[in-house]
Structure formats: C-alpha cells, structure tokens
C-alpha atoms as a PDB file:
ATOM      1  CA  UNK A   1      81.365 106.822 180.364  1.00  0.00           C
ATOM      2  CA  UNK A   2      83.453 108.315 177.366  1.00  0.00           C
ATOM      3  CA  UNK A   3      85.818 105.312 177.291  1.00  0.00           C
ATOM      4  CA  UNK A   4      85.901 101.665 178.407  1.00  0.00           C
ATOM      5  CA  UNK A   5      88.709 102.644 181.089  1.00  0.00           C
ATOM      6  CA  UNK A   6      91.451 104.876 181.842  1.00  0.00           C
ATOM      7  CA  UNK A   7      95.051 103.637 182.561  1.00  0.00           C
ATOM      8  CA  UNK A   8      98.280 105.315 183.288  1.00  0.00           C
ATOM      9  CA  UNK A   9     101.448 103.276 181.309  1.00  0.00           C
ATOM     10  CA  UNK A  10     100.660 100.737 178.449  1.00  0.00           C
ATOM     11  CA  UNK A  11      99.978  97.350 179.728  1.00  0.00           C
ATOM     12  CA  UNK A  12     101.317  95.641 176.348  1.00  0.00           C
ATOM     13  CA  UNK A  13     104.975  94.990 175.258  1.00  0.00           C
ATOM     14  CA  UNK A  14     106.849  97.824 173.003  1.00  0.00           C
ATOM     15  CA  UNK A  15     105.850  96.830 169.582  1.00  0.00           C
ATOM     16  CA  UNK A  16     108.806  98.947 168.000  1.00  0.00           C
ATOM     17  CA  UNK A  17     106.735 100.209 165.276  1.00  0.00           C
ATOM     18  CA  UNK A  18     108.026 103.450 163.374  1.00  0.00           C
ATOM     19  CA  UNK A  19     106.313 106.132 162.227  1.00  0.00           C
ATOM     20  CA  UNK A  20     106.603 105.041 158.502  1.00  0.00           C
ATOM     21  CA  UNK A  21     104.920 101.601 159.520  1.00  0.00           C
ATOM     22  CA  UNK A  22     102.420 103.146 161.572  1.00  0.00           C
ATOM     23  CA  UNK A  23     101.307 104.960 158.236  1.00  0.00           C
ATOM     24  CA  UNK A  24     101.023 101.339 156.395  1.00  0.00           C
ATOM     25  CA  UNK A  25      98.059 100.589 158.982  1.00  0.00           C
ATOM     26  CA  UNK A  26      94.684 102.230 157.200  1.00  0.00           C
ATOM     27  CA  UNK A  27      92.565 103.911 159.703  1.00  0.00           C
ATOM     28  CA  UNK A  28      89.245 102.618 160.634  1.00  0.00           C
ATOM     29  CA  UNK A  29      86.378 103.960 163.030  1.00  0.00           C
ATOM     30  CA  UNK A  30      86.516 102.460 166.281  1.00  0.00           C
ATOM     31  CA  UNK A  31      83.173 103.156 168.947  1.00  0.00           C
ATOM     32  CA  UNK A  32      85.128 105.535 171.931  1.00  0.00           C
ATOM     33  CA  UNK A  33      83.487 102.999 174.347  1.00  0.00           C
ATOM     34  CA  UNK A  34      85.848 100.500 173.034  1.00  0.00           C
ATOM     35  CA  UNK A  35      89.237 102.248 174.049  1.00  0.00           C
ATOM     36  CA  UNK A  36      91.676 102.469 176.923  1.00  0.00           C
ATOM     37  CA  UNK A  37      93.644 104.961 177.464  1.00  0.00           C
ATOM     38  CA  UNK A  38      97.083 104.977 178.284  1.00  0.00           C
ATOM     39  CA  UNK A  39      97.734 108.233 180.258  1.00  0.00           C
ATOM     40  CA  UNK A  40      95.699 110.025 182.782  1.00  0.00           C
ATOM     41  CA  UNK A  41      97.009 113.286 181.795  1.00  0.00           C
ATOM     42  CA  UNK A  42      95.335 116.066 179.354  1.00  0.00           C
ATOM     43  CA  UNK A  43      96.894 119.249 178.579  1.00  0.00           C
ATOM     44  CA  UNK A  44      94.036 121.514 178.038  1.00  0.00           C
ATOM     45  CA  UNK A  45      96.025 124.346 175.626  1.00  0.00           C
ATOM     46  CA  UNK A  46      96.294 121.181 173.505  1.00  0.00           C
ATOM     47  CA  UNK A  47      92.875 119.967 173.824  1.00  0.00           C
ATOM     48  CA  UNK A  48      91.835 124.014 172.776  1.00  0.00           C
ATOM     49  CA  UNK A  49      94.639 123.799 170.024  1.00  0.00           C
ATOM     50  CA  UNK A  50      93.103 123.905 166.415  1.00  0.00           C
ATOM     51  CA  UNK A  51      96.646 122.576 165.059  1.00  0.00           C
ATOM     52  CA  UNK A  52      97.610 119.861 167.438  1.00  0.00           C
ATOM     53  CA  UNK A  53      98.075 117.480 164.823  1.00  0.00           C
ATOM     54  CA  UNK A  54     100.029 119.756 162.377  1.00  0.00           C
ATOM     55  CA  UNK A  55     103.328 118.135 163.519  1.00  0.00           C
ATOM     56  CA  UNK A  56     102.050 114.356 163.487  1.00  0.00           C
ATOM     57  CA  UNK A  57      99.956 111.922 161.959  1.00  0.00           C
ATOM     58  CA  UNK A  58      96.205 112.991 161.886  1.00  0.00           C
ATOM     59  CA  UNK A  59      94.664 109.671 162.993  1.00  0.00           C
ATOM     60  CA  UNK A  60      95.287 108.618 166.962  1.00  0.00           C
ATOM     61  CA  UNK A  61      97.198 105.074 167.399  1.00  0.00           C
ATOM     62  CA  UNK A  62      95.453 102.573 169.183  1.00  0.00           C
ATOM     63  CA  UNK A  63      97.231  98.875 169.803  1.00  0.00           C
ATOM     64  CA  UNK A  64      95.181  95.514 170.161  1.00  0.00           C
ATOM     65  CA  UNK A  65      96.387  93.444 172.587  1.00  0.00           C
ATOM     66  CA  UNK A  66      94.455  90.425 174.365  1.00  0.00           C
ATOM     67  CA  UNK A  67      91.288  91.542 172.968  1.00  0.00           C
ATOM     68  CA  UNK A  68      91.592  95.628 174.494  1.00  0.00           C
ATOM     69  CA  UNK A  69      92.138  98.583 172.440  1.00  0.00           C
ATOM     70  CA  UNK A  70      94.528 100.689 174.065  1.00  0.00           C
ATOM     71  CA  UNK A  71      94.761 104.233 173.011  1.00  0.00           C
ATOM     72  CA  UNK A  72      98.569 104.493 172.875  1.00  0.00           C
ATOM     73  CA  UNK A  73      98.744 107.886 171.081  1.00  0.00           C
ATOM     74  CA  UNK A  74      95.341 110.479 170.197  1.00  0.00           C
ATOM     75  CA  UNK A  75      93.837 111.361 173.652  1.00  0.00           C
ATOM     76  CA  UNK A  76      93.084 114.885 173.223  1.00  0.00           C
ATOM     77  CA  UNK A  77      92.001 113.931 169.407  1.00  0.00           C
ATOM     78  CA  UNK A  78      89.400 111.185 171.097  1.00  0.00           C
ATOM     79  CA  UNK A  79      88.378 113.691 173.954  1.00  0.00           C
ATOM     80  CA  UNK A  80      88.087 116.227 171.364  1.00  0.00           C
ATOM     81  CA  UNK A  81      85.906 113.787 169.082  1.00  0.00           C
ATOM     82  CA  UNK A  82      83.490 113.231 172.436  1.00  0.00           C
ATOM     83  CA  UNK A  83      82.993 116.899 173.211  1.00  0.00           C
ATOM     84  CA  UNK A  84      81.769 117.219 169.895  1.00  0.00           C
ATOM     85  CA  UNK A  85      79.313 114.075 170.884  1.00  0.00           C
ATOM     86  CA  UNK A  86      80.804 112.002 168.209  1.00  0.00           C
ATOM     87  CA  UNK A  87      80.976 108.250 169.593  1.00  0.00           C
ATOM     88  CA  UNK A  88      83.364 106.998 167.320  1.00  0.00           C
ATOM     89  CA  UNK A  89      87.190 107.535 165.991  1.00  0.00           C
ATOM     90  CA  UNK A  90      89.012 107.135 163.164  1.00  0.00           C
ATOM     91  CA  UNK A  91      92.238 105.688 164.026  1.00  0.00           C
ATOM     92  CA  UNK A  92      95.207 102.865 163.004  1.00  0.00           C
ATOM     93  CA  UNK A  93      95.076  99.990 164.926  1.00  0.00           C
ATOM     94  CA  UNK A  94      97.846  97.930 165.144  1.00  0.00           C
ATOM     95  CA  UNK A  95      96.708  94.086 166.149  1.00  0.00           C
ATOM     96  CA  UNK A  96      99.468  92.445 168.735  1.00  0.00           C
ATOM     97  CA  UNK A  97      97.129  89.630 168.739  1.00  0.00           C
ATOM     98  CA  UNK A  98      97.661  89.072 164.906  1.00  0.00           C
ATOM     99  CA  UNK A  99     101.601  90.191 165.631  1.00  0.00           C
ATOM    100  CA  UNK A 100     101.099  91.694 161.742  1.00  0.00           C
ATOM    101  CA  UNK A 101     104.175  94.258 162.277  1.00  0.00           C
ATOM    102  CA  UNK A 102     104.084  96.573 158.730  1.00  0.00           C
ATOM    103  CA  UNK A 103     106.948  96.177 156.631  1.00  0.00           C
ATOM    104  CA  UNK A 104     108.799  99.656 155.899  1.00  0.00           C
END
C-alpha cells in the first residue's frame, strides 16, 4: 500500500490558509504510508509532466487534523515520489490540531 488510505473530499474544516501563509510552514519529510489523500482522481499528462510544479509551490500540502495527515494538495508529486520507490515526502504540514494558522 502506497498510502495509509484514499479519500475523495477533505474530511477537515476549510482552514482558510493563503498561499503566502502556506509558504511560512517549513517543509518536512513525511513516510507516504502516513498520508491520506483527498481526491481519487490522477491526471496522467500531469503525473508524465516534468514542470507540473512550475506554476505552484514545489512542496505538496498536507493538513493534520485528529491525528491523520491528509494530502490536501501534491498527489501526482507523492505518486510521482513512489514510482521512483522513494517512501517519503517533503511537504508543509499545517497542524489543525495545534490550530497554529501562519501570520501573513
């Protein structure tokens, strides 16, 4: 198994973050095992792309709520990641438990 589960819609509240205070939140390496997903869908020309993340931030957003790690943005980074039989991501986390919301 790639990933703890797959889900399709985000079981957690909007958090509201921006992109500006999604960049406050330094990445760290979390095990693929770990994450949930929050779509069932992958686009395979962006899976293939070699410049998917040329438009956005370059590490995958992930929000802990109630102990999970949901994947909320980076699932053809993390599927790219395990096809390359890496078992861990680098990604921001933002903690719901810890309700820390990033000043801009």
């Amino acid at each position: 198994m790639i990933f703890k589960g797959v889900r399709d819609g985000k079981p957690y509240p909007e958090h509201g973050l921006s992109y500006r205070q999604w960049s406050q939140i330094p990445p760290r390496q979390i095990r693929l095992d770990e994450l949930v997903t929050t779509t069932t869908v992958l686009a395979l020309d962006r899976l293939l792309s070699e410049d998917s993340t040329f438009y956005g931030d370059l590490f995958p957003h992930a929000v802990r709520w109630q102990g999970v790690i949901y994947l909320e943005d980076g699932l053809h980074r993390a599927v790219r990641a395990a096809l390359r039989n890496r078992t861990v991501l680098h990604a921001r986390v933002y903690d719901m438990d810890a309700e820390s919301v990033p000043q801009p």
